[in-house]
PDB file of N, CA and C in Angstrom:
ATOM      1  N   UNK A   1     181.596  83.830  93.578  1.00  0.00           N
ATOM      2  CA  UNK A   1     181.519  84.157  92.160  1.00  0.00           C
ATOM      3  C   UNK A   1     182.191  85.492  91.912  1.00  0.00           C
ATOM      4  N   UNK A   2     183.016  85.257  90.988  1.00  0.00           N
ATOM      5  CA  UNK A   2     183.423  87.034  90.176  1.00  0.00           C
ATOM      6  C   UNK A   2     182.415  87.535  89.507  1.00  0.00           C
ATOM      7  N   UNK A   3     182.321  88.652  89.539  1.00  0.00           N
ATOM      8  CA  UNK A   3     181.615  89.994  88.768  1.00  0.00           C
ATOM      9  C   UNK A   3     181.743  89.536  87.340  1.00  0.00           C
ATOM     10  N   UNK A   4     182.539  88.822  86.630  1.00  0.00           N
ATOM     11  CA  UNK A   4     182.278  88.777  85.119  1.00  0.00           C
ATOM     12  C   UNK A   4     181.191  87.240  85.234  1.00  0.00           C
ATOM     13  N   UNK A   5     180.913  86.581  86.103  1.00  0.00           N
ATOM     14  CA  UNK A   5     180.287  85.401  86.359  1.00  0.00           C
ATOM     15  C   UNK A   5     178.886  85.253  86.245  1.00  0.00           C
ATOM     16  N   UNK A   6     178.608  84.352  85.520  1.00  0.00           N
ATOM     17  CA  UNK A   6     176.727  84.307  85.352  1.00  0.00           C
ATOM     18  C   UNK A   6     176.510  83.476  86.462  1.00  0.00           C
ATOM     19  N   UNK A   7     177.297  82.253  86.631  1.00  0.00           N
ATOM     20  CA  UNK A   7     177.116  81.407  87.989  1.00  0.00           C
ATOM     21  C   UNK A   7     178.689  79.869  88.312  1.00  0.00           C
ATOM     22  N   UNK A   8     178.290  79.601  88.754  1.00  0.00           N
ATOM     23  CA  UNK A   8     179.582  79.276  89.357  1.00  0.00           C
ATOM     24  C   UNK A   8     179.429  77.869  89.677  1.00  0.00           C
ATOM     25  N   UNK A   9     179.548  76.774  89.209  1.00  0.00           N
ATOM     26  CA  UNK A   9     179.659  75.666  89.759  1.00  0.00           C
ATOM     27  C   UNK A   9     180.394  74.200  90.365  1.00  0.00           C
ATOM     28  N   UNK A  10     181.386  75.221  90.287  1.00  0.00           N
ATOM     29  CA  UNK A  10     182.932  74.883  90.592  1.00  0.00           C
ATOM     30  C   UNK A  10     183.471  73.450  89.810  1.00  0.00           C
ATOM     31  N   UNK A  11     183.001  73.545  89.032  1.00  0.00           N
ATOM     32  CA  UNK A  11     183.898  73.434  87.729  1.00  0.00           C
ATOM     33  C   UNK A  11     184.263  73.359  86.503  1.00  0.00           C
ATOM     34  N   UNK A  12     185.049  73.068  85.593  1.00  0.00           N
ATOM     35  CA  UNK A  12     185.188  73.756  84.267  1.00  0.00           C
ATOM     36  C   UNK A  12     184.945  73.140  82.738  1.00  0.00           C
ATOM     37  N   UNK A  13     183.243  72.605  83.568  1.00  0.00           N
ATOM     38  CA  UNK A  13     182.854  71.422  81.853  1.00  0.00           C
ATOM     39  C   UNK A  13     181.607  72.238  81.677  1.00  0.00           C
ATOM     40  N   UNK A  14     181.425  72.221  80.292  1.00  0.00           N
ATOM     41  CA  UNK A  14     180.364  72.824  79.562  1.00  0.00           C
ATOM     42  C   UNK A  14     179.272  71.692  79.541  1.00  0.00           C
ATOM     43  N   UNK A  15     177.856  71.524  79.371  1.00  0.00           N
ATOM     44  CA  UNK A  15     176.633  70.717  78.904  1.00  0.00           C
ATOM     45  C   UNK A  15     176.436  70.048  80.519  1.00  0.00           C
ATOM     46  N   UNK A  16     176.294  71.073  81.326  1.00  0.00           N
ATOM     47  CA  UNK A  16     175.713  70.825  83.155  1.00  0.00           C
ATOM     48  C   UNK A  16     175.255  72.013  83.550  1.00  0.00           C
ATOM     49  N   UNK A  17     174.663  73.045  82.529  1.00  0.00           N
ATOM     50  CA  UNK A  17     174.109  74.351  82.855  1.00  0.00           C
ATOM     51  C   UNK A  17     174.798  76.101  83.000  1.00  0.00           C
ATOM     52  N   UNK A  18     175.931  75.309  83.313  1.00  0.00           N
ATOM     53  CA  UNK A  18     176.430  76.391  83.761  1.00  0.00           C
ATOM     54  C   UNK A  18     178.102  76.282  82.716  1.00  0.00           C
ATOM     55  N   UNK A  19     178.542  76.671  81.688  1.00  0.00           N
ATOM     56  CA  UNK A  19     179.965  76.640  81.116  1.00  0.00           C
ATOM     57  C   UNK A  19     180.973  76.845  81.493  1.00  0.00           C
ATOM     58  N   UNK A  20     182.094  76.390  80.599  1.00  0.00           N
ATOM     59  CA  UNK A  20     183.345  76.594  81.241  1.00  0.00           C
ATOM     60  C   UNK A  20     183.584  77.667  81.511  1.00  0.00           C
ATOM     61  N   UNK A  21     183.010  79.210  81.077  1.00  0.00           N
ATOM     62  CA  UNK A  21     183.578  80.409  81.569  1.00  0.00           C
ATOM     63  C   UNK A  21     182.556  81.053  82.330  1.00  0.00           C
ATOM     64  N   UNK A  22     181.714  80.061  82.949  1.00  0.00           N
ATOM     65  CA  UNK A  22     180.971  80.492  83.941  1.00  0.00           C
ATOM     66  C   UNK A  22     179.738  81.253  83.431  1.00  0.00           C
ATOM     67  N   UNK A  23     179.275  81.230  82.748  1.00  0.00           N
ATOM     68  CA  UNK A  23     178.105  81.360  81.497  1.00  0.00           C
ATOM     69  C   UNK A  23     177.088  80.744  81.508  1.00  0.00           C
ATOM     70  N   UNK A  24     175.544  81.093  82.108  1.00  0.00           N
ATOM     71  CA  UNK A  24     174.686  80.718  81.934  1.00  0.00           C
ATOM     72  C   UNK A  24     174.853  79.593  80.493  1.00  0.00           C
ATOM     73  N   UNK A  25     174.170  78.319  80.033  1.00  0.00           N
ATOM     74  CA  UNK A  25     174.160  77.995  78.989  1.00  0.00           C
ATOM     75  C   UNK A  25     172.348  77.357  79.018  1.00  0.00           C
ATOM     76  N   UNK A  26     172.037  77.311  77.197  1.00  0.00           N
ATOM     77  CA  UNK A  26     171.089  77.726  76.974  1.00  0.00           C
ATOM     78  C   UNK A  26     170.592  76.193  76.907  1.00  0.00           C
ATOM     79  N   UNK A  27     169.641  75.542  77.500  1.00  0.00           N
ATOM     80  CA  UNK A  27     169.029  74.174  77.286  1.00  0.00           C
ATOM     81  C   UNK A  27     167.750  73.801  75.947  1.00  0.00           C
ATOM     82  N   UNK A  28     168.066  72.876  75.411  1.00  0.00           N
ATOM     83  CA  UNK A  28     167.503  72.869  73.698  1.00  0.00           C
ATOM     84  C   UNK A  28     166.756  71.867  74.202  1.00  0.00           C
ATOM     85  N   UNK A  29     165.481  71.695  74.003  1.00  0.00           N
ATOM     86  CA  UNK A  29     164.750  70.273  74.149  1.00  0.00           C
ATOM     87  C   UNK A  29     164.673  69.936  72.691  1.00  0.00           C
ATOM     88  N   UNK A  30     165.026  68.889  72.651  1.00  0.00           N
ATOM     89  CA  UNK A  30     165.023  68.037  71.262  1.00  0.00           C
ATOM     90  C   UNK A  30     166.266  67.956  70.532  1.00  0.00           C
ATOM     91  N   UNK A  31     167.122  67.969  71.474  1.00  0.00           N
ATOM     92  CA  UNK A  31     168.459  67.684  70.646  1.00  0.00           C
ATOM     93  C   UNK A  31     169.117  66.224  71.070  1.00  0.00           C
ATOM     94  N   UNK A  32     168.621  65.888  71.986  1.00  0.00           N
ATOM     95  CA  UNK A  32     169.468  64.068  71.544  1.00  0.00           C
ATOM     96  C   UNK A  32     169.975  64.079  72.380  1.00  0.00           C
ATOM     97  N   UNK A  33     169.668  65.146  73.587  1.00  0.00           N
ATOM     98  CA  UNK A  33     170.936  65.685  74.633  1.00  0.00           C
ATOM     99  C   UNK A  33     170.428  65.585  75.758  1.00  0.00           C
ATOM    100  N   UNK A  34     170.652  65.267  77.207  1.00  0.00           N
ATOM    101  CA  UNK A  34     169.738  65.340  77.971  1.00  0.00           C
ATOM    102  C   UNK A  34     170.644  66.707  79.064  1.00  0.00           C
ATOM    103  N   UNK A  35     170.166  67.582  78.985  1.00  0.00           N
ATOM    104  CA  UNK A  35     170.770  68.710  79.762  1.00  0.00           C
ATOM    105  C   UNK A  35     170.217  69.525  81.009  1.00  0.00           C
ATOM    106  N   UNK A  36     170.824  70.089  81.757  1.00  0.00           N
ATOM    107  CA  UNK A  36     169.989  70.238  82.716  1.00  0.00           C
ATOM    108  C   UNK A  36     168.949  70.829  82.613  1.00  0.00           C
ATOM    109  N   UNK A  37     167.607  70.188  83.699  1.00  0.00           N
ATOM    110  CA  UNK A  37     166.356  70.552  83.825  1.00  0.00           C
ATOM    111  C   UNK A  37     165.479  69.603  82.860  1.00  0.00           C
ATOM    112  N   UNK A  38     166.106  68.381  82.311  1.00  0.00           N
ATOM    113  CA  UNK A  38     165.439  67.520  81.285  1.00  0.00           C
ATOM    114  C   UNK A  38     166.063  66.659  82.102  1.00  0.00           C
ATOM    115  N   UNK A  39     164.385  65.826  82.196  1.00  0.00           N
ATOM    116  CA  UNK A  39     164.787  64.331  82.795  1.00  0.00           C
ATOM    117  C   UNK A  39     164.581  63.422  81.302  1.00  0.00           C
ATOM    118  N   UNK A  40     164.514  63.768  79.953  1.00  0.00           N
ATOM    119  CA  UNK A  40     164.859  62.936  79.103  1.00  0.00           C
ATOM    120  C   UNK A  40     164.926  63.712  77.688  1.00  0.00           C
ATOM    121  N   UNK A  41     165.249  63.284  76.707  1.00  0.00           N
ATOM    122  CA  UNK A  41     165.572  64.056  75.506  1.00  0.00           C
ATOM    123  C   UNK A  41     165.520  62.939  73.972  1.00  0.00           C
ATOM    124  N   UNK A  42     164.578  62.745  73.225  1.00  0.00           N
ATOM    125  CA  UNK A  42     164.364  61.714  72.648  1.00  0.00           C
ATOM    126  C   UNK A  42     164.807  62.379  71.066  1.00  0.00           C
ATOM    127  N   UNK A  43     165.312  63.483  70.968  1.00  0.00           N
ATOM    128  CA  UNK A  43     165.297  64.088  70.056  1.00  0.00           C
ATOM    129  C   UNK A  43     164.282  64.793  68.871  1.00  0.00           C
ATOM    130  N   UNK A  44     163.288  65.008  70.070  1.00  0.00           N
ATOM    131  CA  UNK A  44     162.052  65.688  69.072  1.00  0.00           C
ATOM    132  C   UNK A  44     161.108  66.443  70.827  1.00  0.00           C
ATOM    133  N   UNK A  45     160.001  66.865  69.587  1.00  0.00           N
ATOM    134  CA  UNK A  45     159.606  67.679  70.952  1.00  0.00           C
ATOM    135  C   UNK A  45     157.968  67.433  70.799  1.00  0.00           C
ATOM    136  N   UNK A  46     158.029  66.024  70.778  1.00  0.00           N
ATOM    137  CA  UNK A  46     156.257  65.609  70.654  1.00  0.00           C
ATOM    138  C   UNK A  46     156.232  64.394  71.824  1.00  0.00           C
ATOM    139  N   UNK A  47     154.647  64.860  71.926  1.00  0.00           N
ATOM    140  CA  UNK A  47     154.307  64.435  73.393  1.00  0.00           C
ATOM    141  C   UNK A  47     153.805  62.860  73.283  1.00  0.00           C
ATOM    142  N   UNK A  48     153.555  61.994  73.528  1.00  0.00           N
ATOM    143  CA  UNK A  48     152.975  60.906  73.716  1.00  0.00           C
ATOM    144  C   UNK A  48     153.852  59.881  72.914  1.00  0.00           C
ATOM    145  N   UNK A  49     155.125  59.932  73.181  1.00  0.00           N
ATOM    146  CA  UNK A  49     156.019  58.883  72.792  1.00  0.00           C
ATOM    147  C   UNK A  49     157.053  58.825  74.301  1.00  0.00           C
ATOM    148  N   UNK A  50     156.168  59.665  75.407  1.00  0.00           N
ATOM    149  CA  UNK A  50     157.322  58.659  76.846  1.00  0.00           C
ATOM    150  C   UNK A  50     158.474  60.134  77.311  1.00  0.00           C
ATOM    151  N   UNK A  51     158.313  60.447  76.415  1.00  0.00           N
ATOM    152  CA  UNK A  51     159.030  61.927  76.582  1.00  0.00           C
ATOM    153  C   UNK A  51     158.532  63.135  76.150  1.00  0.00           C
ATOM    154  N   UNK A  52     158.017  64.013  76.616  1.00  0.00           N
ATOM    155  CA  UNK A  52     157.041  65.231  76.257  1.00  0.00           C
ATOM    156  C   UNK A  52     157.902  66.448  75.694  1.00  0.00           C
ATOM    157  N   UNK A  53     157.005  67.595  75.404  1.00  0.00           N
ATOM    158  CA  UNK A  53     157.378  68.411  74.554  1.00  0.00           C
ATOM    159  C   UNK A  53     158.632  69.560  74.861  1.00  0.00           C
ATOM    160  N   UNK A  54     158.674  69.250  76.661  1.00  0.00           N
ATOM    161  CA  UNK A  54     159.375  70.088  77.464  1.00  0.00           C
ATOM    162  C   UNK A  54     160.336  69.069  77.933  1.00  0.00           C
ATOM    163  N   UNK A  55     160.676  67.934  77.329  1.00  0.00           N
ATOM    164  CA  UNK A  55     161.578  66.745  77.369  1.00  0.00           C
ATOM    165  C   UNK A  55     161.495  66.367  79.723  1.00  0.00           C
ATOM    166  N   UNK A  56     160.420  66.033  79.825  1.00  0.00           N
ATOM    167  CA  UNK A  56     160.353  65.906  81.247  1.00  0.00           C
ATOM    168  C   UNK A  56     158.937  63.926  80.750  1.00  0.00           C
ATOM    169  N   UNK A  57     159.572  63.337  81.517  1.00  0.00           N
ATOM    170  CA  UNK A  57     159.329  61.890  81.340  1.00  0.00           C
ATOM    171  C   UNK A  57     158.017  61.795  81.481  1.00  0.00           C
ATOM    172  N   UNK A  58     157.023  61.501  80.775  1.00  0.00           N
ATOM    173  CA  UNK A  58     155.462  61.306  80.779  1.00  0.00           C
ATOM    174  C   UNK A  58     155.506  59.787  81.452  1.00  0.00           C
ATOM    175  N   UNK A  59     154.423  59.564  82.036  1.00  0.00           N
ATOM    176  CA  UNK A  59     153.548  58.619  82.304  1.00  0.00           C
ATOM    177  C   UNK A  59     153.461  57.599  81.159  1.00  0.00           C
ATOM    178  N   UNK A  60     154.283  56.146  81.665  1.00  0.00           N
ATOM    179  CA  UNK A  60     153.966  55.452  80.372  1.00  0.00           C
ATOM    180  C   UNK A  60     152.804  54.467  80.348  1.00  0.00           C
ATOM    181  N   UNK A  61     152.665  54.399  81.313  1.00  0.00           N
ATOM    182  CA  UNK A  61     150.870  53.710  81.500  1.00  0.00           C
ATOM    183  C   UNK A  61     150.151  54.451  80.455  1.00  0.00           C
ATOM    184  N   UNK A  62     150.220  55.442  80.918  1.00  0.00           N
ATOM    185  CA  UNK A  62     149.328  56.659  79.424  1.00  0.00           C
ATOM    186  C   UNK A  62     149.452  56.458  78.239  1.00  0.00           C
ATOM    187  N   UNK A  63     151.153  56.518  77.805  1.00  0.00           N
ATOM    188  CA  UNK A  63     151.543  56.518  76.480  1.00  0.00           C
ATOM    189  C   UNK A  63     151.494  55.111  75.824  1.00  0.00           C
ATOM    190  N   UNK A  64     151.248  54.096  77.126  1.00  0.00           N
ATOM    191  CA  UNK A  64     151.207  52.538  76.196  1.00  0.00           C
ATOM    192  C   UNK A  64     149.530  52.761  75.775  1.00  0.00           C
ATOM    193  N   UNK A  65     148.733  52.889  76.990  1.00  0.00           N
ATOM    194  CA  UNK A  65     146.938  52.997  76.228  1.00  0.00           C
ATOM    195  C   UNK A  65     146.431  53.286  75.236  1.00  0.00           C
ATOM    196  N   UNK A  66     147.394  54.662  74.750  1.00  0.00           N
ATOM    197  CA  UNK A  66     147.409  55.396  73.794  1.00  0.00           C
ATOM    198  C   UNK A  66     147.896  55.292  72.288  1.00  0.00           C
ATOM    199  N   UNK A  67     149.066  54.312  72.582  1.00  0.00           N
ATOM    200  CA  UNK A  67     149.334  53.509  71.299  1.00  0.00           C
ATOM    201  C   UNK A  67     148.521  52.369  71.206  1.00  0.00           C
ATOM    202  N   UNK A  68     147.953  51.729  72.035  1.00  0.00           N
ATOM    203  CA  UNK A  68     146.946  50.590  71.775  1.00  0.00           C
ATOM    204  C   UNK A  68     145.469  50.889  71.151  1.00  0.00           C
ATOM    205  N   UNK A  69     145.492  52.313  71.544  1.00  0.00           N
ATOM    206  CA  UNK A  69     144.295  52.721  71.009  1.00  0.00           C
ATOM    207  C   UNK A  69     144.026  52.788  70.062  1.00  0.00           C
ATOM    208  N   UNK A  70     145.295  53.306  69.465  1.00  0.00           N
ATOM    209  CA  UNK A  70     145.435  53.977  67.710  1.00  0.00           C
ATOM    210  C   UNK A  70     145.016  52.237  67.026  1.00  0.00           C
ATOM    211  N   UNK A  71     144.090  53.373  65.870  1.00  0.00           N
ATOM    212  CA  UNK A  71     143.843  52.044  64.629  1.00  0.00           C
ATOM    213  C   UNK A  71     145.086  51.693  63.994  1.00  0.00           C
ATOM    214  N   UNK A  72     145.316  50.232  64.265  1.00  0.00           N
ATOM    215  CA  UNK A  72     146.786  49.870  63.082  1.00  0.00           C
ATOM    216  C   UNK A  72     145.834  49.435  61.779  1.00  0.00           C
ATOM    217  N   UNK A  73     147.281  50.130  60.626  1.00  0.00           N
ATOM    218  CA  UNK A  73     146.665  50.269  59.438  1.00  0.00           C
ATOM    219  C   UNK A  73     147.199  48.909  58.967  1.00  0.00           C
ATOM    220  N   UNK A  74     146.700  48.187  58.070  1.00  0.00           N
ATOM    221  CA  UNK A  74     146.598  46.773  57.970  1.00  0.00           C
ATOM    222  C   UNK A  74     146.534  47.084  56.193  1.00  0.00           C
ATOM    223  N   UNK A  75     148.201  46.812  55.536  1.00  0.00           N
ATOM    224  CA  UNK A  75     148.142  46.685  54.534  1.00  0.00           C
ATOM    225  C   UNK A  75     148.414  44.991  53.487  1.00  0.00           C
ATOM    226  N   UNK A  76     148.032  44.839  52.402  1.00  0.00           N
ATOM    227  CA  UNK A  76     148.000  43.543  52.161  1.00  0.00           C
ATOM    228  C   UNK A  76     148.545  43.886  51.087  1.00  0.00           C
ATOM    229  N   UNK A  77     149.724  42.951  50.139  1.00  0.00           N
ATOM    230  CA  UNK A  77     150.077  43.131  48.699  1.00  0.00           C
ATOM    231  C   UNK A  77     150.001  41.849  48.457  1.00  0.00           C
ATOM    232  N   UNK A  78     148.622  41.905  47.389  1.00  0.00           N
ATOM    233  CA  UNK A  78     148.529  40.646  46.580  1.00  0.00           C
ATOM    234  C   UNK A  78     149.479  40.057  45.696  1.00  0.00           C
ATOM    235  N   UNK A  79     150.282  39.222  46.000  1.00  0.00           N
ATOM    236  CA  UNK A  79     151.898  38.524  44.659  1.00  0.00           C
ATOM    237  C   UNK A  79     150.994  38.357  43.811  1.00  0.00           C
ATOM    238  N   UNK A  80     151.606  39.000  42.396  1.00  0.00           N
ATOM    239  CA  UNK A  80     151.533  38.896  41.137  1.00  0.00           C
ATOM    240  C   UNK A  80     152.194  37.678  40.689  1.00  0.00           C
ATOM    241  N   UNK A  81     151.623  36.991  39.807  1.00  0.00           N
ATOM    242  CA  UNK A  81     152.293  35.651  39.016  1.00  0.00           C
ATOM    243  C   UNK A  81     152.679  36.054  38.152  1.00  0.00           C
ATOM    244  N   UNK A  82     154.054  35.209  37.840  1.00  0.00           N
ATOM    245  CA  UNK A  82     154.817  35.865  36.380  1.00  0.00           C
ATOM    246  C   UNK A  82     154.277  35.038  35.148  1.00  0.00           C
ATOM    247  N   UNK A  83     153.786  35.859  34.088  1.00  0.00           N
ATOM    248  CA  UNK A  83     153.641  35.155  33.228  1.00  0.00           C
ATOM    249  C   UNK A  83     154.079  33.948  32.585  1.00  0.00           C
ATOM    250  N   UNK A  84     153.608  32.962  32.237  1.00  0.00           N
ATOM    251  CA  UNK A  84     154.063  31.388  32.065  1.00  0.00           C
ATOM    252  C   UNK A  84     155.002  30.436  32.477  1.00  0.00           C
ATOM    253  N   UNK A  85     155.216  31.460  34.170  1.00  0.00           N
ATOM    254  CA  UNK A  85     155.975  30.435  34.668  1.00  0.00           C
ATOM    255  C   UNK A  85     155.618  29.919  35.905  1.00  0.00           C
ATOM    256  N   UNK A  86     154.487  30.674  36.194  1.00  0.00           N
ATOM    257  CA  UNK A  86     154.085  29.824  37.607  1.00  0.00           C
ATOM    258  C   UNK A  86     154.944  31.051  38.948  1.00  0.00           C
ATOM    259  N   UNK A  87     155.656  31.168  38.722  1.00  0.00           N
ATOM    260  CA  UNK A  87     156.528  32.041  39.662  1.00  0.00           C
ATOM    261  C   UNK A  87     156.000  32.819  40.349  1.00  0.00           C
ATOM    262  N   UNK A  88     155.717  33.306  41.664  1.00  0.00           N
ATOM    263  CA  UNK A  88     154.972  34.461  42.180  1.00  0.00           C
ATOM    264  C   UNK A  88     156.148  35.309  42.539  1.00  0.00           C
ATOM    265  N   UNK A  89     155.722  36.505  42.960  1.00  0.00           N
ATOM    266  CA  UNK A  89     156.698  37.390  43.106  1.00  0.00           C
ATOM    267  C   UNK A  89     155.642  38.642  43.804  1.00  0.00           C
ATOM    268  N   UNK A  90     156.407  39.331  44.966  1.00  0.00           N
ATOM    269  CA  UNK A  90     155.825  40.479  45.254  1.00  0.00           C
ATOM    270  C   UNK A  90     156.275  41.675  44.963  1.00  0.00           C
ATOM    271  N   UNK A  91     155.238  42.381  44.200  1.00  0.00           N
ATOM    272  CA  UNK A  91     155.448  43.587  43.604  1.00  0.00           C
ATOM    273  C   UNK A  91     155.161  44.531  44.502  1.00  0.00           C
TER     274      UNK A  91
END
């Protein structure tokens, strides 16, 4: 490594940690990106969707239990009949 060098990884592509001018580069969890030190990147930084907050791969045994758990909300829209024609229609 040269003295102007943050680190060196012999070679000259940016988004693998280290940049083209040899430049530490800065890792974003939640950008859509999977960069080094992220084994996944879903584009957000919430936990219990399979990818956690520090974008490192959760346990999906966990995260399926956990959606099974949740109450599903169970909505119903009663069709309105159109006046004198018999016609239903959902409003």
């Amino acid at each position: 490594m040269d003295r102007y060098e943050q680190c060196d990884d012999g070679n000259y592509r940016s988004g693998d940690g280290c940049s083209n001018t040899c430049q530490f580069e800065r890792v974003v969890c939640g950008n859509n990106k999977i960069e080094t030190g992220e084994t996944c990147d879903d584009g957000n930084t919430k936990t219990g969707d399979g990818c956690n907050a520090v974008c490192k791969l959760e346990d999906i045994d966990l995260v399926i239990k956990k959606v099974k758990a949740r109450p599903q909300p169970f909505v119903f829209v009663a069709p309105k009949v159109l006046p004198k024609t018999g016609i239903s229609s959902r409003v």
